[in-house]
C-alpha atoms as a PDB file:
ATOM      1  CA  UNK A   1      97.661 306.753 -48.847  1.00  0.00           C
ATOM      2  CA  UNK A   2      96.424 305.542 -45.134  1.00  0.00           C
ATOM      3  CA  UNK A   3      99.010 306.571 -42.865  1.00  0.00           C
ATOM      4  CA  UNK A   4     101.190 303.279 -41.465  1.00  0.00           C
ATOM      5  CA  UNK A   5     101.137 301.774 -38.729  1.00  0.00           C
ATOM      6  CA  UNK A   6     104.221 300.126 -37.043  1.00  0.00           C
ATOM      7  CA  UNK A   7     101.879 298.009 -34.541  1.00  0.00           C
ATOM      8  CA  UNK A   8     100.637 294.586 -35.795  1.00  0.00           C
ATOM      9  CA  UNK A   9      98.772 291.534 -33.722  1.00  0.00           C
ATOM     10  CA  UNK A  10     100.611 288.677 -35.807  1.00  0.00           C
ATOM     11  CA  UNK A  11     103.832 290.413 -37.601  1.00  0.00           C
ATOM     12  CA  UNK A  12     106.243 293.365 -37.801  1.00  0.00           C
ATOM     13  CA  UNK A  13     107.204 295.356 -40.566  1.00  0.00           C
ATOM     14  CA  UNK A  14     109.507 298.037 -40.063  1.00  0.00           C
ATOM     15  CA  UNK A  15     108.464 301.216 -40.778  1.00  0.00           C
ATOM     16  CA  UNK A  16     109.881 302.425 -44.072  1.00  0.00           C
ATOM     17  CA  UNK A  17     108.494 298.727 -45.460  1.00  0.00           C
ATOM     18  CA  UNK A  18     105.477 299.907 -44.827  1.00  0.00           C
ATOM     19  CA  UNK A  19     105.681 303.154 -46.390  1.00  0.00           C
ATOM     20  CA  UNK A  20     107.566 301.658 -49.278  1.00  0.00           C
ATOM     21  CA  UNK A  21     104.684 299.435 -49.871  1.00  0.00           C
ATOM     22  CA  UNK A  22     102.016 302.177 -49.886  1.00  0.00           C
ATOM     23  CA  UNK A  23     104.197 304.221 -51.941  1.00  0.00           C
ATOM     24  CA  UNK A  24     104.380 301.045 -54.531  1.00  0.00           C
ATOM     25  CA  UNK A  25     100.543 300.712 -54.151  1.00  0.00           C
ATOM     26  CA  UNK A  26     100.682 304.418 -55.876  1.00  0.00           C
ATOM     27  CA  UNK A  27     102.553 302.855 -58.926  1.00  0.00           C
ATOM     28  CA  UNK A  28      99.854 299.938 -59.400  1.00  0.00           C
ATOM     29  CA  UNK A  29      96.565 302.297 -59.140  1.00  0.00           C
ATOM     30  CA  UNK A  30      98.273 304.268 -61.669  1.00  0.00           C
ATOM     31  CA  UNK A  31      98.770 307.951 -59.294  1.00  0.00           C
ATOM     32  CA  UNK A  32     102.484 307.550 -60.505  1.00  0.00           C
ATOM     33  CA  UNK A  33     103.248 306.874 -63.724  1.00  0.00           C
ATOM     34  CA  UNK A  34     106.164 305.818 -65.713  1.00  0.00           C
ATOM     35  CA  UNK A  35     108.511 308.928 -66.210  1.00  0.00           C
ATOM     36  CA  UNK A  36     107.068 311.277 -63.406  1.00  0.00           C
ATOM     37  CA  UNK A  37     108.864 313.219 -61.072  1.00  0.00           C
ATOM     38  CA  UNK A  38     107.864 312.131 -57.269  1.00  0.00           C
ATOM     39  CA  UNK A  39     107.291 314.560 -54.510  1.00  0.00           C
ATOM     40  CA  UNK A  40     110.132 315.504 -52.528  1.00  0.00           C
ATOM     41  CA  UNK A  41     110.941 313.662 -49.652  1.00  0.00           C
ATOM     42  CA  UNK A  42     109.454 316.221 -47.218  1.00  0.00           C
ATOM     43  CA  UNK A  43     106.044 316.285 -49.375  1.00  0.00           C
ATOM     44  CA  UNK A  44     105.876 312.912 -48.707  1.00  0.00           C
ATOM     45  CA  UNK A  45     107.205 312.440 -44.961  1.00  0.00           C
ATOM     46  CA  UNK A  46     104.462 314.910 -44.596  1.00  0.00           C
ATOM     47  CA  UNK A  47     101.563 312.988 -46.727  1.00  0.00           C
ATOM     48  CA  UNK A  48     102.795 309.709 -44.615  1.00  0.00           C
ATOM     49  CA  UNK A  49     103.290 311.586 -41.169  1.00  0.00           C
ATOM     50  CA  UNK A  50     106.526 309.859 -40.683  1.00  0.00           C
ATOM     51  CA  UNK A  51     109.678 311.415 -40.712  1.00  0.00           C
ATOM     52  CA  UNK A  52     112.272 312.355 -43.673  1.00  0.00           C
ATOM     53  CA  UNK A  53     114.507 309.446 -42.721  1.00  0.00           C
ATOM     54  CA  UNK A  54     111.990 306.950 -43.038  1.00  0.00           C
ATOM     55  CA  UNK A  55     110.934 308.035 -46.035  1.00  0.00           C
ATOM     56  CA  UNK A  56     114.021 308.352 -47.594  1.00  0.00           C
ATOM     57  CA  UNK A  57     115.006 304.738 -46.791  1.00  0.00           C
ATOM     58  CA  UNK A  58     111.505 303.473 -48.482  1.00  0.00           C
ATOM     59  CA  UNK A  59     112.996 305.062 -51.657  1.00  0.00           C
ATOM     60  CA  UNK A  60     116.081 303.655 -51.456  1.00  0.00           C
ATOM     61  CA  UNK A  61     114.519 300.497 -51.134  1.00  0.00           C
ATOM     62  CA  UNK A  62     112.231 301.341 -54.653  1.00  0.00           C
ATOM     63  CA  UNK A  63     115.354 302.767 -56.163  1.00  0.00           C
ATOM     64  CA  UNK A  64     117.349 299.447 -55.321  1.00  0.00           C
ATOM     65  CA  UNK A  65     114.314 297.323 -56.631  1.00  0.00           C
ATOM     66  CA  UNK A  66     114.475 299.796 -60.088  1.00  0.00           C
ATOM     67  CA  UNK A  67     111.062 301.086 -59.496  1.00  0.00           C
ATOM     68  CA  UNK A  68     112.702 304.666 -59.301  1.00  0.00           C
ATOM     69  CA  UNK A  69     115.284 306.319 -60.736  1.00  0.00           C
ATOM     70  CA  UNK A  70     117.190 309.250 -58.734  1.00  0.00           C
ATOM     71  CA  UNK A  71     118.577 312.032 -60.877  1.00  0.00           C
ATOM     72  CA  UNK A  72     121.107 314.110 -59.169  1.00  0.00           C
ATOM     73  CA  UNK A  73     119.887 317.837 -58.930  1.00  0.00           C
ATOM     74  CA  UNK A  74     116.974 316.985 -60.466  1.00  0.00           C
ATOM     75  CA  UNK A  75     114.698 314.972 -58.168  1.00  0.00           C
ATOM     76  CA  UNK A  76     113.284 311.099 -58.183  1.00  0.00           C
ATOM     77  CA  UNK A  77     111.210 309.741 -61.125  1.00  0.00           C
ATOM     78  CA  UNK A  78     109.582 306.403 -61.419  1.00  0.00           C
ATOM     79  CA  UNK A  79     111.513 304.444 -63.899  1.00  0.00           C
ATOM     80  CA  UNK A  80     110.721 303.610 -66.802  1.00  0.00           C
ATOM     81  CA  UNK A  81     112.083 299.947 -68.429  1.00  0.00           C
ATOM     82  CA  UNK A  82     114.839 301.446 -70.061  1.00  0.00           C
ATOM     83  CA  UNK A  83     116.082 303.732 -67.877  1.00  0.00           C
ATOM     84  CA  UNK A  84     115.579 300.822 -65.518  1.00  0.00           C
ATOM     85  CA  UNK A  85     118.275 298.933 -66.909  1.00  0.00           C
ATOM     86  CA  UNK A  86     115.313 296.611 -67.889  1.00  0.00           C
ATOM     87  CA  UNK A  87     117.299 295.196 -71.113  1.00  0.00           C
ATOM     88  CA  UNK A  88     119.879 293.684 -68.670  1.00  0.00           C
ATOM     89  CA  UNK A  89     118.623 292.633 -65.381  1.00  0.00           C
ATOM     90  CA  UNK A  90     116.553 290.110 -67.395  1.00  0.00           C
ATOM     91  CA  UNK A  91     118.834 288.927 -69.884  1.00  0.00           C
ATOM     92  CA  UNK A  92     121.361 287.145 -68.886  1.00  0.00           C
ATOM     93  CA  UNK A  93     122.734 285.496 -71.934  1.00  0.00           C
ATOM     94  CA  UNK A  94     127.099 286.883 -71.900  1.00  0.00           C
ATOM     95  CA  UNK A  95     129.169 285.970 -74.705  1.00  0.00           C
ATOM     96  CA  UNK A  96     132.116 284.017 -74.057  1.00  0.00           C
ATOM     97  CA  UNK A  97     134.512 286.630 -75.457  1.00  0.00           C
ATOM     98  CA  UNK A  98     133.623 290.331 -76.476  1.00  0.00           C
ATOM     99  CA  UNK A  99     131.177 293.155 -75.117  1.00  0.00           C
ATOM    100  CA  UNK A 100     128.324 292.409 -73.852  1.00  0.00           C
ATOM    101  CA  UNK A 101     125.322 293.558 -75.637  1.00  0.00           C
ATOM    102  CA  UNK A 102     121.524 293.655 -76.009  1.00  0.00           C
ATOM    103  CA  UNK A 103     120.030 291.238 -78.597  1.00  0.00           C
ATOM    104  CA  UNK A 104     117.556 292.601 -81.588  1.00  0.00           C
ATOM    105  CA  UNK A 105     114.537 290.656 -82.178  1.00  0.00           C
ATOM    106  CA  UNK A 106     112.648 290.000 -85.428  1.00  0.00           C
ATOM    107  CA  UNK A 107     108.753 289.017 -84.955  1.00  0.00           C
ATOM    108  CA  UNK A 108     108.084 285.290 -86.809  1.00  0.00           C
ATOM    109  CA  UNK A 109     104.435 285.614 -85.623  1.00  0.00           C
ATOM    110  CA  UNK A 110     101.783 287.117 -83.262  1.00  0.00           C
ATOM    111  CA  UNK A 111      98.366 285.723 -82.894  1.00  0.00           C
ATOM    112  CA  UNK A 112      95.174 284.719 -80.378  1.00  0.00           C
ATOM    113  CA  UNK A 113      94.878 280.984 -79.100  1.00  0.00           C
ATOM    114  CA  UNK A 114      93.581 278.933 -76.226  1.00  0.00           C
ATOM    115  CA  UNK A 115      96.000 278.551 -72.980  1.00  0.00           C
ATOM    116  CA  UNK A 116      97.940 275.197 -72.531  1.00  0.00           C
ATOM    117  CA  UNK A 117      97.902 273.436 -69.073  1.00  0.00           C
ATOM    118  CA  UNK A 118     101.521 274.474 -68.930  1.00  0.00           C
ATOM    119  CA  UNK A 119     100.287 278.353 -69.636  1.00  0.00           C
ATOM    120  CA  UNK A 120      97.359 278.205 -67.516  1.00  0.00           C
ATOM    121  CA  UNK A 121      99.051 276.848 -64.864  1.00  0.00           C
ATOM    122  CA  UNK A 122     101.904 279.754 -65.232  1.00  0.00           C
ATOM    123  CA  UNK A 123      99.391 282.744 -65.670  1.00  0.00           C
ATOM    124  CA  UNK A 124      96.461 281.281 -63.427  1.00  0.00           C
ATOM    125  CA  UNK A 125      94.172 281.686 -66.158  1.00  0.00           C
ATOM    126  CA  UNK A 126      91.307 279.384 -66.575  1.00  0.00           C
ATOM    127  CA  UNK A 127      90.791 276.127 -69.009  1.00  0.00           C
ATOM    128  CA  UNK A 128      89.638 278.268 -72.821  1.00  0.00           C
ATOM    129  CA  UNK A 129      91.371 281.416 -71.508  1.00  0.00           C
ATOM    130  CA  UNK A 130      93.113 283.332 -74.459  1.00  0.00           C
ATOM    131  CA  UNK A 131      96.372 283.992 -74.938  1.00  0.00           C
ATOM    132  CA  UNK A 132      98.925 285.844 -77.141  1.00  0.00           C
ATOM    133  CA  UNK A 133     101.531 283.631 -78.648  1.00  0.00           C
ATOM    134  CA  UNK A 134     104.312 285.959 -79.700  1.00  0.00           C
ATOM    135  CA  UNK A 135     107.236 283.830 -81.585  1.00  0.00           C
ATOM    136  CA  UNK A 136     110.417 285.775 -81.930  1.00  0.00           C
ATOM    137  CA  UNK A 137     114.257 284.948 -83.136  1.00  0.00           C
ATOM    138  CA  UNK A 138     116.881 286.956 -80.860  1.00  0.00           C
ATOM    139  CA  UNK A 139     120.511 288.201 -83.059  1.00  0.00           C
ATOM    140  CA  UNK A 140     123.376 289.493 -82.252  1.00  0.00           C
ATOM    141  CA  UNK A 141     125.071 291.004 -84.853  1.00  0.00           C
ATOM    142  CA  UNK A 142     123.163 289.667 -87.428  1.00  0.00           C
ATOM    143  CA  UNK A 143     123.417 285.903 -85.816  1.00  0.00           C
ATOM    144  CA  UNK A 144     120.441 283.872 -84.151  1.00  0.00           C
ATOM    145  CA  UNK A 145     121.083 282.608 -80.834  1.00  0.00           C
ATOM    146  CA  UNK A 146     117.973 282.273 -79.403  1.00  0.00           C
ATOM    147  CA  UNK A 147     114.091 281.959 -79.856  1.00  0.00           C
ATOM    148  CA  UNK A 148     111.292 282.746 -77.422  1.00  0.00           C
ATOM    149  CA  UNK A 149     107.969 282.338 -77.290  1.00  0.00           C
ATOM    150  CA  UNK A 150     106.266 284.611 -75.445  1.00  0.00           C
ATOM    151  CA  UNK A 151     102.816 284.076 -73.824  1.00  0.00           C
ATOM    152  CA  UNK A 152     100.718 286.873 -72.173  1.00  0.00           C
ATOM    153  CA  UNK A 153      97.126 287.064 -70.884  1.00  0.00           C
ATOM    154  CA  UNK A 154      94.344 288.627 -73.363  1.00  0.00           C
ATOM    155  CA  UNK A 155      92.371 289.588 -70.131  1.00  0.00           C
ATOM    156  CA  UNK A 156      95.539 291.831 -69.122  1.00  0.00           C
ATOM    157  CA  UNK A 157      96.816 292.749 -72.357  1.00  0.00           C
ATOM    158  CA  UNK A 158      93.855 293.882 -74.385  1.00  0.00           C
ATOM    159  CA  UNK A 159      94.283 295.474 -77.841  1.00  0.00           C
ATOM    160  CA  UNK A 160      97.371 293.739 -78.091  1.00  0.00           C
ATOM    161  CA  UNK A 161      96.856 291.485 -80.825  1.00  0.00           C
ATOM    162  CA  UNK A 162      95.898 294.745 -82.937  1.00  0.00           C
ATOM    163  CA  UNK A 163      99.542 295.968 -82.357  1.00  0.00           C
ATOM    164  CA  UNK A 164     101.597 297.107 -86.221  1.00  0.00           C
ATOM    165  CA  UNK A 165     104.890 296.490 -84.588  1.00  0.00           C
ATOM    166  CA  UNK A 166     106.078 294.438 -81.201  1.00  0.00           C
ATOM    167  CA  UNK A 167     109.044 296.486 -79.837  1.00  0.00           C
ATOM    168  CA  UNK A 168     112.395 294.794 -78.903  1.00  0.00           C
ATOM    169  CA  UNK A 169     111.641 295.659 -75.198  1.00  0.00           C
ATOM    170  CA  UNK A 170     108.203 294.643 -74.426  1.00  0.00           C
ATOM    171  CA  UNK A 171     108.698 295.262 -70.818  1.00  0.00           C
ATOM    172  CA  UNK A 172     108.600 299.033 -72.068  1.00  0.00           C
ATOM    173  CA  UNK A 173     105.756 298.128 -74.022  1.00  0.00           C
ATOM    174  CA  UNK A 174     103.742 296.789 -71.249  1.00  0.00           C
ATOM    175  CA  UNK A 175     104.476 300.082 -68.945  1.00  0.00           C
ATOM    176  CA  UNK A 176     103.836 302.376 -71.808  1.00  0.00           C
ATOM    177  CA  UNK A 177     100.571 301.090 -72.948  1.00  0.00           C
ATOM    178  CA  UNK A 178      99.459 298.932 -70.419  1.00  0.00           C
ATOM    179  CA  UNK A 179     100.707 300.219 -67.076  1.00  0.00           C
ATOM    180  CA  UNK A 180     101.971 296.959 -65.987  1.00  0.00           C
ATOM    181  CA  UNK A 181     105.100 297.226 -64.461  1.00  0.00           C
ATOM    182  CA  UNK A 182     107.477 293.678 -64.875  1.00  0.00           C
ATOM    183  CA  UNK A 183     108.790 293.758 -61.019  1.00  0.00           C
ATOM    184  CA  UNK A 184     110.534 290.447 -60.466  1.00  0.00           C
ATOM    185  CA  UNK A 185     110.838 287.052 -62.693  1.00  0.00           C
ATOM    186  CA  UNK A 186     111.290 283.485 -61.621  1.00  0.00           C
ATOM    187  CA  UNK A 187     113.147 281.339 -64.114  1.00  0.00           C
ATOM    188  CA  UNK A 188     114.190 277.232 -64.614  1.00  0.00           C
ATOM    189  CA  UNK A 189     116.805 276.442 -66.618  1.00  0.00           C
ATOM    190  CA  UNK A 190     116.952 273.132 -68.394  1.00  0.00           C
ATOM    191  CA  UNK A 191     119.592 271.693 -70.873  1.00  0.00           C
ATOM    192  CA  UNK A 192     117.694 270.164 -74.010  1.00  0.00           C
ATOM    193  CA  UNK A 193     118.875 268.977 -77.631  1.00  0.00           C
ATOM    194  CA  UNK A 194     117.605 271.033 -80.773  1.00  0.00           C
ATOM    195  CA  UNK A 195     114.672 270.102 -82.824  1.00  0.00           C
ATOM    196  CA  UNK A 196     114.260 270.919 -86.042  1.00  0.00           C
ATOM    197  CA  UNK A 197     112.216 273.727 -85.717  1.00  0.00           C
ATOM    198  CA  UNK A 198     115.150 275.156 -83.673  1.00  0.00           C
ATOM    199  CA  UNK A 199     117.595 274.164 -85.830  1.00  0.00           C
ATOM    200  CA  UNK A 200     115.969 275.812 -88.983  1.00  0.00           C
ATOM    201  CA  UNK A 201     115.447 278.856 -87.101  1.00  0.00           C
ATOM    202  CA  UNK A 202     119.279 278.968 -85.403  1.00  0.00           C
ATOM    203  CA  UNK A 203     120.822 277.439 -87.716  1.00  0.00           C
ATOM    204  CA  UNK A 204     122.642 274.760 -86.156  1.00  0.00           C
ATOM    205  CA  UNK A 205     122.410 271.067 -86.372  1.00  0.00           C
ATOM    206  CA  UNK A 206     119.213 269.084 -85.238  1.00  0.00           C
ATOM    207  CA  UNK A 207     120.297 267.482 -81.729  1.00  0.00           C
ATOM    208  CA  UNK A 208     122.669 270.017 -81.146  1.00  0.00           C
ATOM    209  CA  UNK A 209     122.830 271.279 -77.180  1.00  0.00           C
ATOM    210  CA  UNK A 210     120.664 274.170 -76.040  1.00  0.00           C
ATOM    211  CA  UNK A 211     120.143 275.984 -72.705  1.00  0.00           C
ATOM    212  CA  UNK A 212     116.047 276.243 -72.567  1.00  0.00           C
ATOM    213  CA  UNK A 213     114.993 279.146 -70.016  1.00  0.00           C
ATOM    214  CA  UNK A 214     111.498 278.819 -68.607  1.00  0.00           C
ATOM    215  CA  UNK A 215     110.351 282.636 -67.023  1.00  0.00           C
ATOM    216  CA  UNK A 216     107.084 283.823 -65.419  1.00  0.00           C
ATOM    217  CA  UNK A 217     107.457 287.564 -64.936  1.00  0.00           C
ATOM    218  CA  UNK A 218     105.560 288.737 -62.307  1.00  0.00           C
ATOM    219  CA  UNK A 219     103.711 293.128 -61.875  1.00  0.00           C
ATOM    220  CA  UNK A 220     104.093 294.668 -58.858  1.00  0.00           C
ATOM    221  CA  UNK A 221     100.976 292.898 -57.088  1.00  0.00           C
ATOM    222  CA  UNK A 222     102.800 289.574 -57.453  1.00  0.00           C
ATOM    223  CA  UNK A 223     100.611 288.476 -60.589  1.00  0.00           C
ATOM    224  CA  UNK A 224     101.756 286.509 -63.114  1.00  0.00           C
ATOM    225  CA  UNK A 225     101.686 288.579 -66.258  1.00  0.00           C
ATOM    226  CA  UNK A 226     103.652 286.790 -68.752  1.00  0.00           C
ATOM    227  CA  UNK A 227     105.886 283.217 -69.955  1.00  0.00           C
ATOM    228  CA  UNK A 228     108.135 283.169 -71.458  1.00  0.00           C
ATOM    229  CA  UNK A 229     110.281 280.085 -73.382  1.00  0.00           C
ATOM    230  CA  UNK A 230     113.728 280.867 -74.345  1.00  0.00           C
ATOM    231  CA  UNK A 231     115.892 277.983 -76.126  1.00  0.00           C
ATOM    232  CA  UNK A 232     119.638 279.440 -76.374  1.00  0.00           C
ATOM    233  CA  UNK A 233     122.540 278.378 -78.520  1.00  0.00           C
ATOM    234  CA  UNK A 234     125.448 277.971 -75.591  1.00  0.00           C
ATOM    235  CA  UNK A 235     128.580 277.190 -78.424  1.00  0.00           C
ATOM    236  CA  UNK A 236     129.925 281.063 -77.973  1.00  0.00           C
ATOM    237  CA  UNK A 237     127.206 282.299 -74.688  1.00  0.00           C
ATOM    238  CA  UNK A 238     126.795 281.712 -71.092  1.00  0.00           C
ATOM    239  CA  UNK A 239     124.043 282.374 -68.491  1.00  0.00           C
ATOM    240  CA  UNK A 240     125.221 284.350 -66.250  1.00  0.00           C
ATOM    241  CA  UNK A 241     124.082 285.347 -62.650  1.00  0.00           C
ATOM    242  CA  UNK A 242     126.019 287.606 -59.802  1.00  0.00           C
ATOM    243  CA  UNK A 243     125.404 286.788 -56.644  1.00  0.00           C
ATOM    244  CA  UNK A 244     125.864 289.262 -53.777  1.00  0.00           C
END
């Protein structure tokens, strides 16, 4: 990794921002991979030719961002979706009453087709470009409360059509087998009525209110990798968000 620099003509970065992002740049090429155990801090003060300190903050920045995963006694290991905490920090559906847990998905259908305007213009992908279409129906305790359809790149995702079974977390999925890393997501939510597609798949009345969520999640090069439609029964669930 070329050694940083804290001098610029135009900007300034402080220095453990720009080790953190050369450190990061180590997660995209693929030198660190999902699981592994880091150097220590003094390996890499030493590799970076700054000191301890600085590097130190630049992983509590990565740890903070769940890129990395300290283990007490143990060392620092780049994190993996589910050890991430993944599952949560993107789904924000709460019940109104009860614990709060993870939806299971059942796959309605998977197959190959040309981008929409709406998908090109979400993935940056090119008029004819192929996509995945994943449909899925999301339950909680054995009740629907929301579908999504998922669309992701064939130029990113290759082989992916030829999958026997799409996990519940494909962010783990794309890490595992793809070495794409989901690093941030933009989302718009909308309130629509149910059409009868939804309402034969939720099982509530045509018309009835839903809370449609719009997502582009992003790797950790800023790149659109996947979008995402989610359209959310809101009778017994909220979207929540906590603000700091």
């Amino acid at each position: 990794m070329p050694q940083p620099s804290a001098k610029s003509n135009f900007t300034y970065k402080p220095l453990y921002i720009q080790v953190k992002e050369g450190l990061v740049g180590y997660l995209i090429d693929g030198t660190w991979q999902p699981g592994q155990l880091i150097p220590s801090e003094i390996e890499l003060a030493r590799q970076t030719g700054v000191s301890q300190g600085t590097v130190r903050k630049a992983l509590d920045a990565m740890t903070a961002e769940h890129l990395l995963i300290r283990r007490q006694g143990r060392g620092t290991y780049v994190a993996v979706p589910e050890e991430s905490q993944i599952l949560f920090r993107y789904y924000r559906m709460r019940p109104d009453r009860g614990e709060h847990s993870f939806p299971t998905s059942t796959i309605l259908s998977s197959n190959v087709q040309k981008a929409n305007d709406l998908e090109c213009r979400a993935l940056n992908l090119n008029t004819g470009d192929d996509i995945i279409c994943i449909l899925r129906i999301r339950k909680i305790g054995g009740t629907p409360i929301l579908t999504e359809t998922i669309a992701l790149p064939v130029s990113r995702f290759d082989g992916f059509a030829e999958l026997d079974v799409i996990p519940n977390n494909v962010y783990q999925l794309y890490s595992e087998r793809w070495g794409i890393t989901v690093a941030r997501a933009s989302e718009r939510l909308k309130a629509v009525l149910s059409n009868a597609s939804d309402a034969g798949l939720l099982g509530c009345e045509t018309a009835a209110p839903l809370l449609q969520i719009s997502r582009v999640a992003y790797d950790l090069e800023d790149k659109p990798v996947e979008l995402r439609l989610s359209r959310c029964l809101t009778d017994q669930f909220h979207y929540q968000v906590d603000l700091n």
